[in-house]
Every structure is written in structure tokens, then in C-alpha cells.
Protein backbone atom coordinates (compact mmCIF):
# COMPACT_ATOMS: atom_id res chain seq x y z
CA UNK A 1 117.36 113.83 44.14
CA UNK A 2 120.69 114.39 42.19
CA UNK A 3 121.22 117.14 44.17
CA UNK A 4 121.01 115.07 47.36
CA UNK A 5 123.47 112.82 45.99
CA UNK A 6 125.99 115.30 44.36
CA UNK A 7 125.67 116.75 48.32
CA UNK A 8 126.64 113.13 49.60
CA UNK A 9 129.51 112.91 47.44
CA UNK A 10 130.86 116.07 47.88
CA UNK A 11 131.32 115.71 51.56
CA UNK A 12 132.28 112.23 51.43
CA UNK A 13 135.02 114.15 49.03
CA UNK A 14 135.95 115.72 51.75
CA UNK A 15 136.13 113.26 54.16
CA UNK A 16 139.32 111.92 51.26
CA UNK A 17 142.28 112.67 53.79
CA UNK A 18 140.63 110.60 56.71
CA UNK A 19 140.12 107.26 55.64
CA UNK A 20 139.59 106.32 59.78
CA UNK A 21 136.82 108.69 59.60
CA UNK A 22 135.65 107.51 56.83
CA UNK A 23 135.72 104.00 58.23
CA UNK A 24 133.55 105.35 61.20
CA UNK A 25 130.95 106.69 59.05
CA UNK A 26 130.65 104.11 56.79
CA UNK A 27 130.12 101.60 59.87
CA UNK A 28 127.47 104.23 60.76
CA UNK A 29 125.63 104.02 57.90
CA UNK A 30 125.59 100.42 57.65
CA UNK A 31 124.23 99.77 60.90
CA UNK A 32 121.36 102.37 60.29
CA UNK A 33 120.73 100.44 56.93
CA UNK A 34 120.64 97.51 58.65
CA UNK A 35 118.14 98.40 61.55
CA UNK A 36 116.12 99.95 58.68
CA UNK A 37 116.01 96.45 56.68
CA UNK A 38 115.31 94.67 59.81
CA UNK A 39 112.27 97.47 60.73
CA UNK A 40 110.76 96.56 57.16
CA UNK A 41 111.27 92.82 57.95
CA UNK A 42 109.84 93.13 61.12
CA UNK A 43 106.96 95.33 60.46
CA UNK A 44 106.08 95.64 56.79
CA UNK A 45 106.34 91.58 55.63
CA UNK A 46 105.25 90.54 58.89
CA UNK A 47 102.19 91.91 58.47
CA UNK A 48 101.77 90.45 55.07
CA UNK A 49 102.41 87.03 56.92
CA UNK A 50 100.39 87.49 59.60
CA UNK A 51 97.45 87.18 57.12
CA UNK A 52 98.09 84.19 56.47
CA UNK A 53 97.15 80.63 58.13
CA UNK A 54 99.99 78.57 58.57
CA UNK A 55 102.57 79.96 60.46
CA UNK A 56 105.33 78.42 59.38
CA UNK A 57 106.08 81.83 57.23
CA UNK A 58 105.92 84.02 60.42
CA UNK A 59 108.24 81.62 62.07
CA UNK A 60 110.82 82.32 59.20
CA UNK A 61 110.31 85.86 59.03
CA UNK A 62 111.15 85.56 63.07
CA UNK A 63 114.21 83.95 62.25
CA UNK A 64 115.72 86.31 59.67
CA UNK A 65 115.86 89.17 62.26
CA UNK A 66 119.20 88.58 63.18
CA UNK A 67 120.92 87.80 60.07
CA UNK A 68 119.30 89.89 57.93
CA UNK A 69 121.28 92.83 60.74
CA UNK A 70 124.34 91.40 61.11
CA UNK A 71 124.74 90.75 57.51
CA UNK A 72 124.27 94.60 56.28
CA UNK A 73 126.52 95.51 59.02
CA UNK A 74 129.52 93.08 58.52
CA UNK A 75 129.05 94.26 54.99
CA UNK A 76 129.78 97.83 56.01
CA UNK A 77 132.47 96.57 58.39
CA UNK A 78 134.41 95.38 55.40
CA UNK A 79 134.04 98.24 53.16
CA UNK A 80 135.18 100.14 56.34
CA UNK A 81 138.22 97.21 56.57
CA UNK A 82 139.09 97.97 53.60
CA UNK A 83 139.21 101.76 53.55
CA UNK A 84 141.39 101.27 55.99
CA UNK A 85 144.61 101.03 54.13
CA UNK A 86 145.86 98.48 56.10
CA UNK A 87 148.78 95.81 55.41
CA UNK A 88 147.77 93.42 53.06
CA UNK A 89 148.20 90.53 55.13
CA UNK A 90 146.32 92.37 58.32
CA UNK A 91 143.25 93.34 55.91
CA UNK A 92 142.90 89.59 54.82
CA UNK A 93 142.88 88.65 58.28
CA UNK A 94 140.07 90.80 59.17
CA UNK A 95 137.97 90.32 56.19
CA UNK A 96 138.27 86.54 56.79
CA UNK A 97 137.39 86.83 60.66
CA UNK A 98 134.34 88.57 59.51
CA UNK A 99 132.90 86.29 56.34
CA UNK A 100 133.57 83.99 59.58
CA UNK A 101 131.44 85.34 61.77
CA UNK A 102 128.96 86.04 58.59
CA UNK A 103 128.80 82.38 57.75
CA UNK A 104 128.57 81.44 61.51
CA UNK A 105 125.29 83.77 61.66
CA UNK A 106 123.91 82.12 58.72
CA UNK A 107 124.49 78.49 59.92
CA UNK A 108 122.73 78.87 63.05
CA UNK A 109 119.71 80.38 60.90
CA UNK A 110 120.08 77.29 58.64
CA UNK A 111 119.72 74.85 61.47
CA UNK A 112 117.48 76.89 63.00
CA UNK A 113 115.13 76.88 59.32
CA UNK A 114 115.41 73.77 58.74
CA UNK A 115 114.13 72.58 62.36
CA UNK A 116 111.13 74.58 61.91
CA UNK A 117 110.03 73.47 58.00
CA UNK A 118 110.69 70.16 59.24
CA UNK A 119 108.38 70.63 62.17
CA UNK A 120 105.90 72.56 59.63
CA UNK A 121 106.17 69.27 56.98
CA UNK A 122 105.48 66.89 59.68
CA UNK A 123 102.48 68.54 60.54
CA UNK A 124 101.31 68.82 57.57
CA UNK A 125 101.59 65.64 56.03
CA UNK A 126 100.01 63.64 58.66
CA UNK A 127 99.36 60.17 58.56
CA UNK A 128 100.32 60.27 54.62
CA UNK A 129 103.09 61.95 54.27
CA UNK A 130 107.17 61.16 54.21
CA UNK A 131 108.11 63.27 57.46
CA UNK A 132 106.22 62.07 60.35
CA UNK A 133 106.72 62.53 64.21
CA UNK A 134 108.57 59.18 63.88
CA UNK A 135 110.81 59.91 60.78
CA UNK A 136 111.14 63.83 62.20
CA UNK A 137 114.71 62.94 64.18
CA UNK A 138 116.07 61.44 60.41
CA UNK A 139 115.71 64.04 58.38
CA UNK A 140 116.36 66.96 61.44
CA UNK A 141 119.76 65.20 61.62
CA UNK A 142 120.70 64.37 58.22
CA UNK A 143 119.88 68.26 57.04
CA UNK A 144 121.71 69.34 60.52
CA UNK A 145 124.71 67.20 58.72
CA UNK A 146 124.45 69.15 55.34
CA UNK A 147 123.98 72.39 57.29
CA UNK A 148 127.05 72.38 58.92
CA UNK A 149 129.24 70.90 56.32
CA UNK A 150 127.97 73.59 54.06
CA UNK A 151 129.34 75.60 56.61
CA UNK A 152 132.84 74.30 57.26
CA UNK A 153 133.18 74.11 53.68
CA UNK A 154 132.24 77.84 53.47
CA UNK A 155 134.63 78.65 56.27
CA UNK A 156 137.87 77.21 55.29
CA UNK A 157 136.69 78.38 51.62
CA UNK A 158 136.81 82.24 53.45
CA UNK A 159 140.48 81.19 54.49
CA UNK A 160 141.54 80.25 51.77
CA UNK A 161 142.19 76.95 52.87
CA UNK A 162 142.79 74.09 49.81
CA UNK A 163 140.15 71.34 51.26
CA UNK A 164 140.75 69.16 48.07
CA UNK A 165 143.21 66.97 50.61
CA UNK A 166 140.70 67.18 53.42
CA UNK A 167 137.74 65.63 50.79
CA UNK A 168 140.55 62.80 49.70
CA UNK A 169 141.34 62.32 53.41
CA UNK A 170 137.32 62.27 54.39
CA UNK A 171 136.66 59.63 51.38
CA UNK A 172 139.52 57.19 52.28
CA UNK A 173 138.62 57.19 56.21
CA UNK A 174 134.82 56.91 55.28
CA UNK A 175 135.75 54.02 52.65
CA UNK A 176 137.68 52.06 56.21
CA UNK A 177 134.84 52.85 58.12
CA UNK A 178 132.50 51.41 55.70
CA UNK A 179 133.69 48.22 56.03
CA UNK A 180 134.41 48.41 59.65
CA UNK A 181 130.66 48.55 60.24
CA UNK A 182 128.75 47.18 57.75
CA UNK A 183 126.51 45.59 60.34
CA UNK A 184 125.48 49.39 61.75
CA UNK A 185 125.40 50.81 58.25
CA UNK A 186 122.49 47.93 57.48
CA UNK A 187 120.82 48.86 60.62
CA UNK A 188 120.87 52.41 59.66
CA UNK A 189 119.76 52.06 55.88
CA UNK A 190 116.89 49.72 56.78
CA UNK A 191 115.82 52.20 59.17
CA UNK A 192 115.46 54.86 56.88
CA UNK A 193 113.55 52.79 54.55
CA UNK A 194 111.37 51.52 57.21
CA UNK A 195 110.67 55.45 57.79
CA UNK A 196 109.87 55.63 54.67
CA UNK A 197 108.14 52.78 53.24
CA UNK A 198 105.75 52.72 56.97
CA UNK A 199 105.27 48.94 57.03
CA UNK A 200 104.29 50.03 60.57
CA UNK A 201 104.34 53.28 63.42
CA UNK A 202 104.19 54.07 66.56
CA UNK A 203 101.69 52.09 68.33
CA UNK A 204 100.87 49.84 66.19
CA UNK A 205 100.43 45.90 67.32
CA UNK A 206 102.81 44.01 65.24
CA UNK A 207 103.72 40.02 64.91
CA UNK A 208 106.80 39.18 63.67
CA UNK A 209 107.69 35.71 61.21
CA UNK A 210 109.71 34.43 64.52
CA UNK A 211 106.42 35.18 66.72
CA UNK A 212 107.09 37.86 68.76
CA UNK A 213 104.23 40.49 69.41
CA UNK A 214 103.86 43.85 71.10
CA UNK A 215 102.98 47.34 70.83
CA UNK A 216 105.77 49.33 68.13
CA UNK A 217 107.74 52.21 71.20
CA UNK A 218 110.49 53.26 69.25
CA UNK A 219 111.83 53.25 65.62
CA UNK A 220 115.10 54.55 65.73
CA UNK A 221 118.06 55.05 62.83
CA UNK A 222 119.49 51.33 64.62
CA UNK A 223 116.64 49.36 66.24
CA UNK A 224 112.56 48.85 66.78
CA UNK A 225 111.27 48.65 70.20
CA UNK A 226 108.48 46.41 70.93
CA UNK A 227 106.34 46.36 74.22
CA UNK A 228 105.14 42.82 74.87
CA UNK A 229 101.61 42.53 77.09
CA UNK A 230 104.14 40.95 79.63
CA UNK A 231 105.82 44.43 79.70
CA UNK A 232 108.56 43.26 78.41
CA UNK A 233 110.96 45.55 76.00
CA UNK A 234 112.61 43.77 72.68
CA UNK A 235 114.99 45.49 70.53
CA UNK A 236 115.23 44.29 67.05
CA UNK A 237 117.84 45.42 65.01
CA UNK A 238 116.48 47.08 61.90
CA UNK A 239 118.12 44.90 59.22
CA UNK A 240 116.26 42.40 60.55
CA UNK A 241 113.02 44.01 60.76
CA UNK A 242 113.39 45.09 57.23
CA UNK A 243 114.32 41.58 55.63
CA UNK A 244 111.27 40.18 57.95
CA UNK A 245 107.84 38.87 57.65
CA UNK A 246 105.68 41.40 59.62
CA UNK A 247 101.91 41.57 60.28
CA UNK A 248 100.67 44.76 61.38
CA UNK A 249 96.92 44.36 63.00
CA UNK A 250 96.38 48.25 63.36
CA UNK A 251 97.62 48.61 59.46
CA UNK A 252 94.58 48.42 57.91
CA UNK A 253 92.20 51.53 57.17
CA UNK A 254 91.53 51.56 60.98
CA UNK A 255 93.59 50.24 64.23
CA UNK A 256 90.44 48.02 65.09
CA UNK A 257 91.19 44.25 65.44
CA UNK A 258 88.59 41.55 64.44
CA UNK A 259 88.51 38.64 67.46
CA UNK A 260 88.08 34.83 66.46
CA UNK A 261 86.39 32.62 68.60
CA UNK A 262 86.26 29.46 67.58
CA UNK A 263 83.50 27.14 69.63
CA UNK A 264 82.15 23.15 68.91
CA UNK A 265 78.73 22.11 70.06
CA UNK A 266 77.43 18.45 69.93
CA UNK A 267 75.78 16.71 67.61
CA UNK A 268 71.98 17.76 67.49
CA UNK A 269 72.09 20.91 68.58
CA UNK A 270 69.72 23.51 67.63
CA UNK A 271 71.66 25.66 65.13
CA UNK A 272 69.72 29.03 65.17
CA UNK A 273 69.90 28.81 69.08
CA UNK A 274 73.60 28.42 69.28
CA UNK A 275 73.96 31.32 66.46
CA UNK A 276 71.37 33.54 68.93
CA UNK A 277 73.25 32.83 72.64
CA UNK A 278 76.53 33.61 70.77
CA UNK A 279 75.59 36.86 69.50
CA UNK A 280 73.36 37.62 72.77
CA UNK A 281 76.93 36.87 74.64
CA UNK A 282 78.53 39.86 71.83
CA UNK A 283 76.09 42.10 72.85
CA UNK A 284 76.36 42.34 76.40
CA UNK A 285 80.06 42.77 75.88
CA UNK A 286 81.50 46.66 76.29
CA UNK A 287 84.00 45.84 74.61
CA UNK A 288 82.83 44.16 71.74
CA UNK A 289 82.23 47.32 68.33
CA UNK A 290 78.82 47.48 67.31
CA UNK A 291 79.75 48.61 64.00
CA UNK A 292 81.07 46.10 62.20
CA UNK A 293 78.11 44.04 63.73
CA UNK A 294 79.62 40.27 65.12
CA UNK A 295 78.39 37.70 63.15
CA UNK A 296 78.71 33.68 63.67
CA UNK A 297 79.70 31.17 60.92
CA UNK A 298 78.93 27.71 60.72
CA UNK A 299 82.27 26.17 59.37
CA UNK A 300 82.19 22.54 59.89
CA UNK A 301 81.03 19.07 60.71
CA UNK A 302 83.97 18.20 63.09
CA UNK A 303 84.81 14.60 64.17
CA UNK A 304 82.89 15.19 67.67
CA UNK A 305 81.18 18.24 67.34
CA UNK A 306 79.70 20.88 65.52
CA UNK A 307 82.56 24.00 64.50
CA UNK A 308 80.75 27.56 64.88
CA UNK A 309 83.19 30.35 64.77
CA UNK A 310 82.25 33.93 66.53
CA UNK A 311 83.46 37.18 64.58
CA UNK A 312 83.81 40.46 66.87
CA UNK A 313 85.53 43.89 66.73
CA UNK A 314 87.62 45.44 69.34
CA UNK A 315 88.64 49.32 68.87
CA UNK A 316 92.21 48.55 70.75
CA UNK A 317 94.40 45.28 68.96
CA UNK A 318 95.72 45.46 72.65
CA UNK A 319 92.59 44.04 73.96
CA UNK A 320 92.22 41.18 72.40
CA UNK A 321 93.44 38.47 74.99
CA UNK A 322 91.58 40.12 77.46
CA UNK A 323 88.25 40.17 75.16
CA UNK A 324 88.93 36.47 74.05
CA UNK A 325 89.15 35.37 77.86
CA UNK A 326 86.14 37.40 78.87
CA UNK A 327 84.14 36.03 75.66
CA UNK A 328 85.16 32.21 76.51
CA UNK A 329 83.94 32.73 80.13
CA UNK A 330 80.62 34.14 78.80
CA UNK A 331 80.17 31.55 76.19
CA UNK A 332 80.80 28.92 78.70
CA UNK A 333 78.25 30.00 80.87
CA UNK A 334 75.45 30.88 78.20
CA UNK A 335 76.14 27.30 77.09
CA UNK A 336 75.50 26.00 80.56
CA UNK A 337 72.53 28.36 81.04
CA UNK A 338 70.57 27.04 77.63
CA UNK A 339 71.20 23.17 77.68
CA UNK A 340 73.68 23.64 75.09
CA UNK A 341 76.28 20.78 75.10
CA UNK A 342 79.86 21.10 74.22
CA UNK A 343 81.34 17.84 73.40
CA UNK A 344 84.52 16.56 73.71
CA UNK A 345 86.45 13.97 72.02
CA UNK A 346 85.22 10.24 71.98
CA UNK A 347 86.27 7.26 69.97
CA UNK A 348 84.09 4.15 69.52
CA UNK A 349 86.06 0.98 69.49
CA UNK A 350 84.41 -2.19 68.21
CA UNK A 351 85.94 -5.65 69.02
CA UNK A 352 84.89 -8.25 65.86
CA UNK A 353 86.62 -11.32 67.97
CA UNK A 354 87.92 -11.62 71.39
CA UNK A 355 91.30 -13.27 71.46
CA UNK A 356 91.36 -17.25 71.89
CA UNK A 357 91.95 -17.83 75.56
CA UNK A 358 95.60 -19.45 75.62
CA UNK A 359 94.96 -21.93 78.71
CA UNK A 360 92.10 -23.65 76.49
């Protein structure tokens, strides 16, 4: 082995009074380097990763092809740069134009990363976890942000370019701007906590404190969407969502929706047969869940009549004006099928004394 190298260095010793030649061969050697790196990346640890399950690591391993190359071989293009001999002012030119086109190489990978472990956390975490589908564009944007600042930073840096004035600059424009849209900025800050904290996602059937109800379309960085049954769209800014009142009926521990139906039935009616026709009427129902089983409630002596309230599932919080029309109709007509009477309001009036006739 010392041999080998005493064998290098003595004809690179030769090669002393040709630096161009030198710069040729030391490109040369460089690039093979780097096609052997990338043959061990490509072969050698992606075999290692293709044992594994998730293939989030063979998506990386993908992705370093290219920089992984062009990084050993801009690396011998310097050394070559700089063997040179060239003006001073010519070499620093071309040494910058290349940690340029480095740092360019290894942005794009950085976006390009941070796309796919933010695809590879999102379908991960599920249901549970921070980075959803829904909160996917948030943090795909704010880490493209970082990304390329890192990389603007890294290129005037290369440059030699004093950014101290450009951070000054940035602060004092992003102070004016600050104020300039403090209604946007509390949009966008209540949409990333709404991302986060998941009072509610897509799909879900939410009512809002000022009454408005519809299926959640959209949570974006500025706005919710709602879908109304009447298919009609309402956009909400998100500082109001967040400072609102909101009840989600697909937030519990599943999206089904229990139905109330609230029904009055005179005075001396058979109470087990009312209980039975409204639970026959449940049954015959598509619609209506069979687990949890409906049940009926006897829940007052009313003024006219007597209260029963029906309690049914639906799988779909969507359904339920549909189900509660197609239960009243059912009801109505078991009722009139069975002899069972529903009342409505009456008022007895009793007169102690009839007014003195005035002509008498």
C-alpha cells in the first residue's frame, strides 16, 4: 500500500510544471470518486433500506443521488480552481460561482426532504398526530420558508456579502408590515393553532355560537369553509373561529350523531304501547344504527299531553334532517295506525258570573 502511494506521489511530482494538467486530472479523479460514492449509495445502502418497511428511508436515499455527485465533484473543481494559479480576484470568482451552485444543489434536496418527511409524518401520525393531511400545506410552507432562507443566507455568506444591513432592513419592514396587517396576521396565527389544537377537521359537522352549520371543506392559514345542506359555501375568518363557541357533532370517539325526537301523546294513553310503536317505527328505519340500540324516555307530564322523547343513531351527522323528517312521517302514521292520540293544546275557561245585562 505505501508503495502505491509513494507511486501516486511521485508522478503527481511530476505532473509539478503543469498545473493545467494537473487541474484536468484532479477533475478526473473527482468525478470517478464521485460516481463511486454515488454507486455505494445507490447499491450498497439501498439495499440495507430496502429491508426495511417504511419507505420513507428509500425515498431519501433516492434523493441524495444527485448531491451526494455534484458535491465530490465541485469539490475537485475547486482544488482544480485553485491549482490553477489564477488572479486572485478571478479565483474568488470561481470558487464563489461554484459554493453557488453547491448550495443551490443542496437547497433543492432540502425542499425536496422536507416534502417527503412531511408526507412520511402525516402518514404516520394519523388521526393523532400534529401533521395531518389538513395541517400538511403549514408546515410544507413554513419549512419551504426556512429552506430557502437558509439558502440565501448561505449564498450571499459564499460572496462575501455583509447581510447584517439586509437583517436590520428585513426587521424594520417586517415591524411596518406588522402593523399594517394585524387583521391577516390574527387570521393566520389562529389558523395554525386551530391546526394544531383540532377543535375540528375535514368533514366534520360543526355549529357555530352565531348558528351557522355545515360540513368543515377547507381550513386554510386565513379562513374555514363550511358547506351548508343548502349548498351554500361560508368563509369564516379564522380569528373568529378561534375566539368562537363551536360544537363539533362528529368530535366525539366516532362521527355518529344521536337524533332527538321529541313526541306528546294524550292523556290516558297506554305507556308501554307508545314506548313499543316508537321503537317498532326505529326498527324499520335503514337508517336508524342498531348499535347503540334507540331507546324512548318518558320525560314529562306536559300541560296537554304526555312528553316521550325517541333516542336514535345515525352513522352520517349529515343525515339527520332527513332521518328526523322520515321518523316524524313514520311516527305520525304508526300513531294513526294504533289509536294512539296526539293532543294538542286546549284551555278550559270557566265563567263564575255572567256580566249584569246593562239595559236591565
Amino acid at each position: 500500500m505505501e508503495q502505491f502511494f509513494d507511486t501516486i506521489r511521485n508522478g503527481w511530482g511530476l505532473l509539478e510544471p503543469y498545473p493545467t494538467l494537473q487541474a484536468i486530472m484532479l477533475v478526473v479523479i473527482f468525478l470517478v470518486l464521485a460516481k463511486l460514492g454515488d454507486l455505494v449509495i445507490g447499491g450498497v445502502v439501498r439495499r440495507i433500506t430496502s429491508k426495511t418497511k417504511w419507505e420513507f428511508d428509500d425515498q431519501v436515499i433516492a434523493l441524495l443521488h444527485r448531491p451526494v455527485f455534484v458535491t465530490i465533484a465541485l469539490f475537485g473543481l475547486s482544488l482544480a480552481v485553485m491549482r490553477l494559479g489564477l488572479d486572485q480576484e478571478l479565483e474568488d470568482i470561481n470558487l464563489n460561482l461554484i459554493q453557488t451552485i453547491m448550495v443551490w444543489v443542496w437547497l433543492v434536496f432540502g425542499l425536496r426532504f422536507g416534502r417527503v418527511a412531511i408526507d412520511a409524518l402525516s402518514g404516520r401520525a394519523g388521526a393523532t398526530g400534529v401533521v395531518q393531511p389538513s395541517t400538511r400545506p403549514l408546515f410544507s410552507n413554513a419549512l419551504a420558508i426556512v429552506v430557502i432562507i437558509a439558502g440565501a443566507y448561505a449564498i450571499l455568506v459564499a460572496w462575501d456579502i455583509n447581510v447584517t444591513g439586509l437583517v436590520a432592513s428585513a426587521g424594520i419592514v417586517g415591524l411596518a408590515l406588522s402593523f399594517a396587517a394585524q387583521d391577516t396576521l390574527s387570521n393566520l396565527f389562529a389558523g395554525m393553532a386551530i391546526m394544531v389544537d383540532k377543535p375540528y377537521k375535514l368533514g366534520d359537522y360543526i355549529i357555530l355560537d352565531s348558528g351557522e352549520r355545515g360540513e368543515v371543506t377547507d381550513i386554510g392559514l386565513r379562513s374555514t369553509r363550511l358547506l351548508t345542506r343548502d349548498d351554500v359555501e361560508i368563509t369564516i375568518p379564522n380569528g373568529v373561529m378561534g375566539a368562537a363557541k363551536i360544537i363539533n357533532e362528529a368530535g366525539g370517539p366516532a362521527q355518529r350523531y344521536r337524533i332527538r325526537i321529541p313526541v306528546g301523546v294524550a292523556y290516558g294513553s297506554d305507556i308501554d304501547h307508545v314506548m313499543r310503536v316508537l321503537l317498532d317505527v326505529c326498527k324499520t328505519h335503514q337508517k336508524i344504527a342498531a348499535q347503540p340500540a334507540a331507546r324512548v324516555r318518558f320525560r314529562t307530564f306536559g300541560e296537554s299531553s304526555l312528553d316521550f322523547e325517541l333516542l336514535c343513531w345515525i352513522a352520517n351527522p349529515a343525515d339527520r334532517g332527513l332521518v328526523t323528517h322520515e321518523l316524524n312521517c313514520e311516527i305520525y302514521k304508526a300513531f294513526a295506525t294504533t289509536g294512539i292520540e296526539i293532543p294538542f293544546p286546549q284551555r278550559d275557561l270557566h265563567i263564575k258570573q255572567m256580566p249584569a245585562d246593562s239595559n236591565t
